[in-house]
N, C-alpha and C. Protein backbone atom coordinates (compact mmCIF):
# COMPACT_ATOMS: atom_id res chain seq x y z
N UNK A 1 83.58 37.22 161.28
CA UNK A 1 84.49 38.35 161.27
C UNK A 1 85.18 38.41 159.92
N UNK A 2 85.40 39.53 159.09
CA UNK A 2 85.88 40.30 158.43
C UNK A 2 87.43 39.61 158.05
N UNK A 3 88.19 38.86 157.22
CA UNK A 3 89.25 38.30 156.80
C UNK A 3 90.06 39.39 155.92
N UNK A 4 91.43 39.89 156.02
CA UNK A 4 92.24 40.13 154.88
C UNK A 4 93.10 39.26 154.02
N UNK A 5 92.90 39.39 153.09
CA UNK A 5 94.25 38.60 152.40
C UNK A 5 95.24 38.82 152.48
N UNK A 6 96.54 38.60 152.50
CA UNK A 6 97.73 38.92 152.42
C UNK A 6 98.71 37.95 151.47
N UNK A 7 99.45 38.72 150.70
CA UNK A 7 100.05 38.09 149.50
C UNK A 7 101.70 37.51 150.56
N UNK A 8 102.09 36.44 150.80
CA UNK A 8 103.29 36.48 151.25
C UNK A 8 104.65 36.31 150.45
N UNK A 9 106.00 36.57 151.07
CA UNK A 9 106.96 36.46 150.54
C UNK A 9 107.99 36.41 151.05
N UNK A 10 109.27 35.49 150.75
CA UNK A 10 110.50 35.78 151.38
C UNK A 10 111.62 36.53 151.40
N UNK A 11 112.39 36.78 152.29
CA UNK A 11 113.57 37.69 152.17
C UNK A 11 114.48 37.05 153.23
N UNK A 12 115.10 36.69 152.73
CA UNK A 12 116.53 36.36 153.86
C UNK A 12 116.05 35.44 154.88
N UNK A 13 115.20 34.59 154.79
CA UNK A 13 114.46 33.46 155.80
C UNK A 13 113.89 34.05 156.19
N UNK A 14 113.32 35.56 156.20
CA UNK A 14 111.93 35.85 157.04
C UNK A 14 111.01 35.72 155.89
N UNK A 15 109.51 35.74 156.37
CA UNK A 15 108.36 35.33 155.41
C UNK A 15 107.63 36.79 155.95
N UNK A 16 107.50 37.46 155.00
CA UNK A 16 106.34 38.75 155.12
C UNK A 16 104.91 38.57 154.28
N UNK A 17 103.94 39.44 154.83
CA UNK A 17 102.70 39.45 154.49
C UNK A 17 102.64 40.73 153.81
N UNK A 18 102.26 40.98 152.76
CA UNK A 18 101.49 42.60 152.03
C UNK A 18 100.32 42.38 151.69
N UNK A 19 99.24 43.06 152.10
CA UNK A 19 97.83 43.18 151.85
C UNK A 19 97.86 42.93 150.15
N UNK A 20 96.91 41.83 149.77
CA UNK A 20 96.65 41.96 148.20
C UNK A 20 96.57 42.81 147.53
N UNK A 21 95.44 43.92 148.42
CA UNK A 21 94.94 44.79 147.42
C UNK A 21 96.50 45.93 147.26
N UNK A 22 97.43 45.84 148.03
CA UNK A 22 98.51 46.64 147.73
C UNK A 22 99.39 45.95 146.87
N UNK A 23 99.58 45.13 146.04
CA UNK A 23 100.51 44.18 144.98
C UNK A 23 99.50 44.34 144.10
N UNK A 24 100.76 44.78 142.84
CA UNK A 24 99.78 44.95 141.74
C UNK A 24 100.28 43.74 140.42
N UNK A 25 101.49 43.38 140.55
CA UNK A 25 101.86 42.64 140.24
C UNK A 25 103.38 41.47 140.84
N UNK A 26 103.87 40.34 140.12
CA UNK A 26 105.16 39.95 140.50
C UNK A 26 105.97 39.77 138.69
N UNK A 27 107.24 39.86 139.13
CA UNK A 27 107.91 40.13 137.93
C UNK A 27 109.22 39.12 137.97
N UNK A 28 109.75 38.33 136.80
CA UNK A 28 111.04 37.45 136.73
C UNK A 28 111.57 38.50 135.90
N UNK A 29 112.77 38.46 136.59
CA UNK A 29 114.08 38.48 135.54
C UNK A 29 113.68 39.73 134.37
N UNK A 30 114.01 40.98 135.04
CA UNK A 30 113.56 42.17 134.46
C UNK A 30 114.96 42.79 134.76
N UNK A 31 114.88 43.90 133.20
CA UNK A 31 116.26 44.73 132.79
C UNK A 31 115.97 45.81 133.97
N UNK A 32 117.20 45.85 134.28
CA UNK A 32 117.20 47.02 135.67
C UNK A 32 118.86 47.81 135.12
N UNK A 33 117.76 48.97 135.16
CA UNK A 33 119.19 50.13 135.32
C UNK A 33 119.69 50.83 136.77
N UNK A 34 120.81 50.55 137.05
CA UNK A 34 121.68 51.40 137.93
C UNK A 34 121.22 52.74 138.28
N UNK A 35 121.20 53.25 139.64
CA UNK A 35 121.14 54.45 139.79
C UNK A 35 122.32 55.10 140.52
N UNK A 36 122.85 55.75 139.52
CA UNK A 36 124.64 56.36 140.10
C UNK A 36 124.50 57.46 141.68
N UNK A 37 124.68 57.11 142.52
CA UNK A 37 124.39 57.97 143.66
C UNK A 37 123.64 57.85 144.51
N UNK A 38 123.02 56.66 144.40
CA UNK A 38 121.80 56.09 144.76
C UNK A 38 121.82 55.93 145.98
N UNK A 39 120.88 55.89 147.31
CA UNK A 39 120.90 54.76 148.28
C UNK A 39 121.53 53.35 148.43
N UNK A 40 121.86 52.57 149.04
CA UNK A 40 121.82 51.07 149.27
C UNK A 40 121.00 50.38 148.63
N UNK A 41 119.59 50.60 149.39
CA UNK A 41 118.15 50.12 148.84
C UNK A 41 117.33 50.92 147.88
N UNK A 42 118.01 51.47 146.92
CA UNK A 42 117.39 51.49 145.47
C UNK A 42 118.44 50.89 144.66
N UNK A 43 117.89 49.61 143.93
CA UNK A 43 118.47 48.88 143.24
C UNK A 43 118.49 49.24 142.37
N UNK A 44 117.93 50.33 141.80
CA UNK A 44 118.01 50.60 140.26
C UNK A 44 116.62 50.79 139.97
N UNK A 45 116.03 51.18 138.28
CA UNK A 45 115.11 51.54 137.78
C UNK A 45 114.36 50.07 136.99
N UNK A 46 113.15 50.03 136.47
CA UNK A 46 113.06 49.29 135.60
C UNK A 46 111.88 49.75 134.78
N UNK A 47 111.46 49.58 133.52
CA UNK A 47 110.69 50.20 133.22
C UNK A 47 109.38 48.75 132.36
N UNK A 48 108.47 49.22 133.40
CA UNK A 48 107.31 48.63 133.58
C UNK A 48 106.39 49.15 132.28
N UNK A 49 106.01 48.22 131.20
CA UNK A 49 105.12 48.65 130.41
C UNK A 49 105.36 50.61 129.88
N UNK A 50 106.45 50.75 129.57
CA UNK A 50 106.73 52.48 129.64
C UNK A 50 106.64 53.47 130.96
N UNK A 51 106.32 52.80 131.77
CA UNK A 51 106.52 53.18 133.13
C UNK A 51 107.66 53.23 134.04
N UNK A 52 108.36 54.01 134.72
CA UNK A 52 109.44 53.63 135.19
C UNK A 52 109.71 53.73 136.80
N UNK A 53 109.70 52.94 137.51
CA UNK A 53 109.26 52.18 138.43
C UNK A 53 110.83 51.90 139.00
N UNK A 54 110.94 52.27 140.28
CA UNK A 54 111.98 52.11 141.01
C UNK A 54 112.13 50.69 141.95
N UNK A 55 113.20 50.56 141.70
CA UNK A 55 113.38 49.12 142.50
C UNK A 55 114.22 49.35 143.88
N UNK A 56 113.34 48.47 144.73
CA UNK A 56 114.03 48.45 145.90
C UNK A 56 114.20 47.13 146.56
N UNK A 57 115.88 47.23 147.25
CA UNK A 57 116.20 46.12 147.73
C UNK A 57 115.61 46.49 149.29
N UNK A 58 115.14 45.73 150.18
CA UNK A 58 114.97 46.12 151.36
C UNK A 58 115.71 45.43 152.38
N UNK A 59 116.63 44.84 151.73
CA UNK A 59 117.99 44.11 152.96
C UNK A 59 118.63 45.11 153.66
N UNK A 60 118.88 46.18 153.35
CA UNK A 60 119.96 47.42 153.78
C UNK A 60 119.17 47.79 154.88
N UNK A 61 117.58 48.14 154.40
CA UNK A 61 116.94 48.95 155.22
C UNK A 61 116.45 47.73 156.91
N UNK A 62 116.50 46.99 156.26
CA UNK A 62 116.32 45.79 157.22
C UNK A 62 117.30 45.17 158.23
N UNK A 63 118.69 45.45 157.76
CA UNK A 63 119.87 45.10 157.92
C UNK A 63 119.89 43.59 157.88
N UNK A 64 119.49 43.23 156.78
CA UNK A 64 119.51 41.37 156.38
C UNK A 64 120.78 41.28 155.81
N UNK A 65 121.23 39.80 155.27
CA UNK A 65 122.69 39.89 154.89
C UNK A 65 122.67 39.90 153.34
N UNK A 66 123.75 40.86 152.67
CA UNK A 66 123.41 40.81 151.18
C UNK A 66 123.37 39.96 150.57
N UNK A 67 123.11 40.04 149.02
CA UNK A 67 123.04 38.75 148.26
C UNK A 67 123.99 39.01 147.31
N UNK A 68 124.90 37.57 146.78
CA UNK A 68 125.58 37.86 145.64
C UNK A 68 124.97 37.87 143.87
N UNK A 69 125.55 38.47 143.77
CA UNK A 69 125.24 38.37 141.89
C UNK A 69 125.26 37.35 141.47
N UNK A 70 125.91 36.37 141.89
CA UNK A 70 125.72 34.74 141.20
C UNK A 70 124.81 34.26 142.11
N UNK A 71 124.00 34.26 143.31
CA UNK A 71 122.63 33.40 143.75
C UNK A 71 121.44 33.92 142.87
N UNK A 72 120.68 32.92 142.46
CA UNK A 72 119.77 32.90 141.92
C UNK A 72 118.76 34.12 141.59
N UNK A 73 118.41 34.62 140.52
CA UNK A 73 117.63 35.38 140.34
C UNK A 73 116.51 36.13 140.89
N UNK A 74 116.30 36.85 141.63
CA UNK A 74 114.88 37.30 142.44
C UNK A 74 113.85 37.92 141.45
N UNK A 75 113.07 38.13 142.15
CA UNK A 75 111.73 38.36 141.67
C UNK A 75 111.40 39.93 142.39
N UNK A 76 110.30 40.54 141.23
CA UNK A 76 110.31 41.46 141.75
C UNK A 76 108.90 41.90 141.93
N UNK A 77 108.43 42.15 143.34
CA UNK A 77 106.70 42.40 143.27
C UNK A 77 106.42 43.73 143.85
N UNK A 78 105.74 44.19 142.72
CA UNK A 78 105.58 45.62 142.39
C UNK A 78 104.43 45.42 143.48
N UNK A 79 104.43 46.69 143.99
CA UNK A 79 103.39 47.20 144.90
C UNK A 79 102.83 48.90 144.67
N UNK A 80 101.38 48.68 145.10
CA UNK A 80 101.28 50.38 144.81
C UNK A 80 100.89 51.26 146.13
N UNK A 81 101.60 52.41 146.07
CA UNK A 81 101.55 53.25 146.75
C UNK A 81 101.11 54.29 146.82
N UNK A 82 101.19 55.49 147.68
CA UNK A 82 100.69 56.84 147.22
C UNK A 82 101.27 57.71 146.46
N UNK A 83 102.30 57.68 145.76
CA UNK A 83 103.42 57.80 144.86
C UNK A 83 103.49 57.24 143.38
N UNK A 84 102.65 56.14 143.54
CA UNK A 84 103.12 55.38 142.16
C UNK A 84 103.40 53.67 142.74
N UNK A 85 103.14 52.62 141.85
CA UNK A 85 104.13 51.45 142.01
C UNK A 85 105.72 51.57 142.31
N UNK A 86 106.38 50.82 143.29
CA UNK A 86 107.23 50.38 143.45
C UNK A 86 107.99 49.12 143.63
N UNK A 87 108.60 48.55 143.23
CA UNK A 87 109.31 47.48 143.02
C UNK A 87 110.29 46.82 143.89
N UNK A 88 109.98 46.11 144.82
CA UNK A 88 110.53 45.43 145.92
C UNK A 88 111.09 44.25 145.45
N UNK A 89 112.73 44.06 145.62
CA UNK A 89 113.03 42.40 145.44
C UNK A 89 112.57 41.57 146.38
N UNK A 90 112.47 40.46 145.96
CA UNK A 90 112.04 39.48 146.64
C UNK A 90 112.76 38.13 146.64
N UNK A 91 112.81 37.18 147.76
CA UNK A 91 113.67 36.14 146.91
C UNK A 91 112.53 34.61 147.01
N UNK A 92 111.55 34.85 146.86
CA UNK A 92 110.81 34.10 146.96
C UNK A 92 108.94 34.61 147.36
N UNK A 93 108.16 33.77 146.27
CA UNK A 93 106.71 34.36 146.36
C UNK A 93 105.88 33.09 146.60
N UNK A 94 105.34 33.74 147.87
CA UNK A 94 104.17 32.43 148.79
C UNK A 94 103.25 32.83 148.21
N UNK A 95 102.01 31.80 149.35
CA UNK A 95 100.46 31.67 149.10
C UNK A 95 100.09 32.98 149.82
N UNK A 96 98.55 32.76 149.01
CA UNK A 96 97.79 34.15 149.78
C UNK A 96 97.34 33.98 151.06
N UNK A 97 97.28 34.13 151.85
CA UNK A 97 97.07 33.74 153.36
C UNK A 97 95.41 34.63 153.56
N UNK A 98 94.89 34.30 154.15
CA UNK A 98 93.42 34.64 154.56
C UNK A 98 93.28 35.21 156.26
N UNK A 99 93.17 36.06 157.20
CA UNK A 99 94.15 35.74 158.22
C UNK A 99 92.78 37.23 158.94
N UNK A 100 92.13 36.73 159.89
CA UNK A 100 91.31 37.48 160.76
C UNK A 100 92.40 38.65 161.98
N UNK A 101 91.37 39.46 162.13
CA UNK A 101 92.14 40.23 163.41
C UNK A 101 92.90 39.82 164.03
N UNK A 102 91.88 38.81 164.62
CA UNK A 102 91.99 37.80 166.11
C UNK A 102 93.44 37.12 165.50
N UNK A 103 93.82 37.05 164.24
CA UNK A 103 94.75 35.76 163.91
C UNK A 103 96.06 36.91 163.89
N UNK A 104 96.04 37.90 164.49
CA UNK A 104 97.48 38.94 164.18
C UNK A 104 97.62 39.61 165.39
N UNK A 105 98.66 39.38 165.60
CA UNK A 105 99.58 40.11 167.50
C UNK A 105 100.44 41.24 166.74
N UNK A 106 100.95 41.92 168.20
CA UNK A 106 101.46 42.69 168.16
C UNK A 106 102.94 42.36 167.71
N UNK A 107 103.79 43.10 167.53
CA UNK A 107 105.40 42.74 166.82
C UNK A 107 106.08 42.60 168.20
N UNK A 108 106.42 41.29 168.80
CA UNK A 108 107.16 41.08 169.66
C UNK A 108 108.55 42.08 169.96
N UNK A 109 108.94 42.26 171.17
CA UNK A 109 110.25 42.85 171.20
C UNK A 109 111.03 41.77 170.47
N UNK A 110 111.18 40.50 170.66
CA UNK A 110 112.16 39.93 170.22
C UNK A 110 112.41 39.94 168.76
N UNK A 111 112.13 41.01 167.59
CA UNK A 111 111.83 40.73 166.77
C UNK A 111 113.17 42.23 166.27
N UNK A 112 114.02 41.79 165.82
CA UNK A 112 114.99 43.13 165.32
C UNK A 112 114.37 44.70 164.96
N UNK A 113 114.59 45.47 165.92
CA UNK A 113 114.68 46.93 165.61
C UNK A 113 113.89 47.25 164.24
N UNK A 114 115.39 47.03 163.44
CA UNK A 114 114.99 47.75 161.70
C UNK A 114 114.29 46.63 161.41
N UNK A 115 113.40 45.48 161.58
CA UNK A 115 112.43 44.81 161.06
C UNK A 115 110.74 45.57 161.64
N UNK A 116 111.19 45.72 163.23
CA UNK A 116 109.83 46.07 163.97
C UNK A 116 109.52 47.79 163.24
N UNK A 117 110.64 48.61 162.61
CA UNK A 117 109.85 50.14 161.88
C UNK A 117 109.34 49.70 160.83
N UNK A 118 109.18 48.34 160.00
CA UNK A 118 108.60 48.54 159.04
C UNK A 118 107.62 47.27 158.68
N UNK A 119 107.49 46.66 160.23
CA UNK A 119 106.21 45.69 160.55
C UNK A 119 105.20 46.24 161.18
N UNK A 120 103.82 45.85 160.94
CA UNK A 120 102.22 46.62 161.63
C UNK A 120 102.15 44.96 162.52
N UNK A 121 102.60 43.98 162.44
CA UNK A 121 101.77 43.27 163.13
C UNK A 121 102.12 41.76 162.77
N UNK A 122 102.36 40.31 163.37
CA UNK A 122 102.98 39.31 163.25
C UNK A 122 101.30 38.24 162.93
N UNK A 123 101.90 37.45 162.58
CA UNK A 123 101.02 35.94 162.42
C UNK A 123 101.77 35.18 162.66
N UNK A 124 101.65 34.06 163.93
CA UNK A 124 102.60 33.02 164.31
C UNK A 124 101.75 31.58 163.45
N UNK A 125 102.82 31.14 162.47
CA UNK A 125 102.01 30.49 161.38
C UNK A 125 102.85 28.91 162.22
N UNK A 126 102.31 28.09 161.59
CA UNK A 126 102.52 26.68 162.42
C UNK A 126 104.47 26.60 162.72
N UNK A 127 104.64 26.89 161.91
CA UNK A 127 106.32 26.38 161.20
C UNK A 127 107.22 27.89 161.22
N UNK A 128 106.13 29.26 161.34
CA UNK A 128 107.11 30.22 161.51
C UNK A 128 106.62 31.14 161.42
N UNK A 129 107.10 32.48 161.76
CA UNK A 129 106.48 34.18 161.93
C UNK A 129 106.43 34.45 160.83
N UNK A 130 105.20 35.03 160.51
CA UNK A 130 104.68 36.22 159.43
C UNK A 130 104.43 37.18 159.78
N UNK A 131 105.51 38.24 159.07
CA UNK A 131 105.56 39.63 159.52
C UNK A 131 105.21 40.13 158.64
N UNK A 132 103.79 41.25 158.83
CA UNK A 132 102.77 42.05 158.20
C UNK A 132 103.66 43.13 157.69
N UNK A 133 103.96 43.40 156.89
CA UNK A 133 105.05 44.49 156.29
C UNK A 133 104.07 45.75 156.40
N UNK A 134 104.08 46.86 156.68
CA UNK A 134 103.46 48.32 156.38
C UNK A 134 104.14 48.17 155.20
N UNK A 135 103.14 48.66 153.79
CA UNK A 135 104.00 49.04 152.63
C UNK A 135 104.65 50.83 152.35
N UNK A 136 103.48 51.49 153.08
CA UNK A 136 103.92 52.65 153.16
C UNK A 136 105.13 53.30 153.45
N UNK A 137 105.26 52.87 155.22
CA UNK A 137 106.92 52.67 155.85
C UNK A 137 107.73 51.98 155.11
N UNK A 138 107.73 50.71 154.05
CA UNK A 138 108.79 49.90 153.70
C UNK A 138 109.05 50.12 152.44
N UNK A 139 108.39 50.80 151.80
CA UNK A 139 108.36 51.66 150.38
C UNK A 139 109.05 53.25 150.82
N UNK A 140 108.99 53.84 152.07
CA UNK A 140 109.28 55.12 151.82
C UNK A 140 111.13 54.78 150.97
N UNK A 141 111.12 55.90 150.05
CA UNK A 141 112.59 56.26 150.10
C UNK A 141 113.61 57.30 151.22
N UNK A 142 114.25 56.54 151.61
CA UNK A 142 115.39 57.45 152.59
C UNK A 142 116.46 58.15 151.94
N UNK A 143 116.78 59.63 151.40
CA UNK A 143 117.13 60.44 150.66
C UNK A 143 118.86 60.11 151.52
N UNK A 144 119.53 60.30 150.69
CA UNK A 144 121.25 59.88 151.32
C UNK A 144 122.12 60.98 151.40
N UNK A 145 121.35 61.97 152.38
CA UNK A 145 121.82 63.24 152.56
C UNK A 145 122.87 63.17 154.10
């Protein structure tokens, strides 16, 4: 049977999965500009090789707990979409996981609301849940009308 890869990563003690072929890159410690009016979860701009590429925090949209300006630096792994790359913080970047049909369930109820709109599907890994992120849903922007 047929294997996907999935690139993983952390956020707030959960561990998510994004399909490889949707990460186009990961990024340290990049100049980010402010966006005055912004959402929660747009952290600002950054400009990628002359490209300018929006950053998003996805704690807000998740309702995880924020982070301060003095914890450690995150990382930022650009993903591409039908839009363009976008730029997701991250606070930590795993292994590529290899992971069959058969090896992915459905998103438990027990699993928070605003986590289950923007999960396709769990991997119960020895030591802890991997939640299959949709990048589509977790990339959309929510306009702050």
């Amino acid at each position: 049977m047929d294997n996907a890869q999935y690139c993983t990563f952390e956020l707030d003690q959960h561990v998510f999965g994004i399909p490889v072929g949707d990460v186009q890159e990961v990024l340290a410690s990049q100049r980010v500009r402010r966006v005055p009016g912004a959402t929660s979860e747009v952290a600002g701009l950054l400009n990628l090789r002359g490209e300018i590429v929006t950053r998003l925090d996805l704690r807000p949209r998740l309702q995880l707990a924020a982070t301060s300006t003095s914890e450690a630096p995150r990382l930022d792994m650009v993903v591409r979409t039908a839009d363009g790359p976008v730029s997701l913080v991250v606070d930590a970047v795993g292994d590529v996981l290899s992971l069959g049909v058969e090896d992915l369930d459905e998103v438990p109820d027990t699993v928070p609301q605003a986590l289950r709109s923007v999960v396709r599907a769990v991997h119960q890994a020895p030591d802890r849940l991997l939640l299959i992120l949709d990048t589509a849903t977790a990339t959309c922007i929510v306009s702050a009308a």
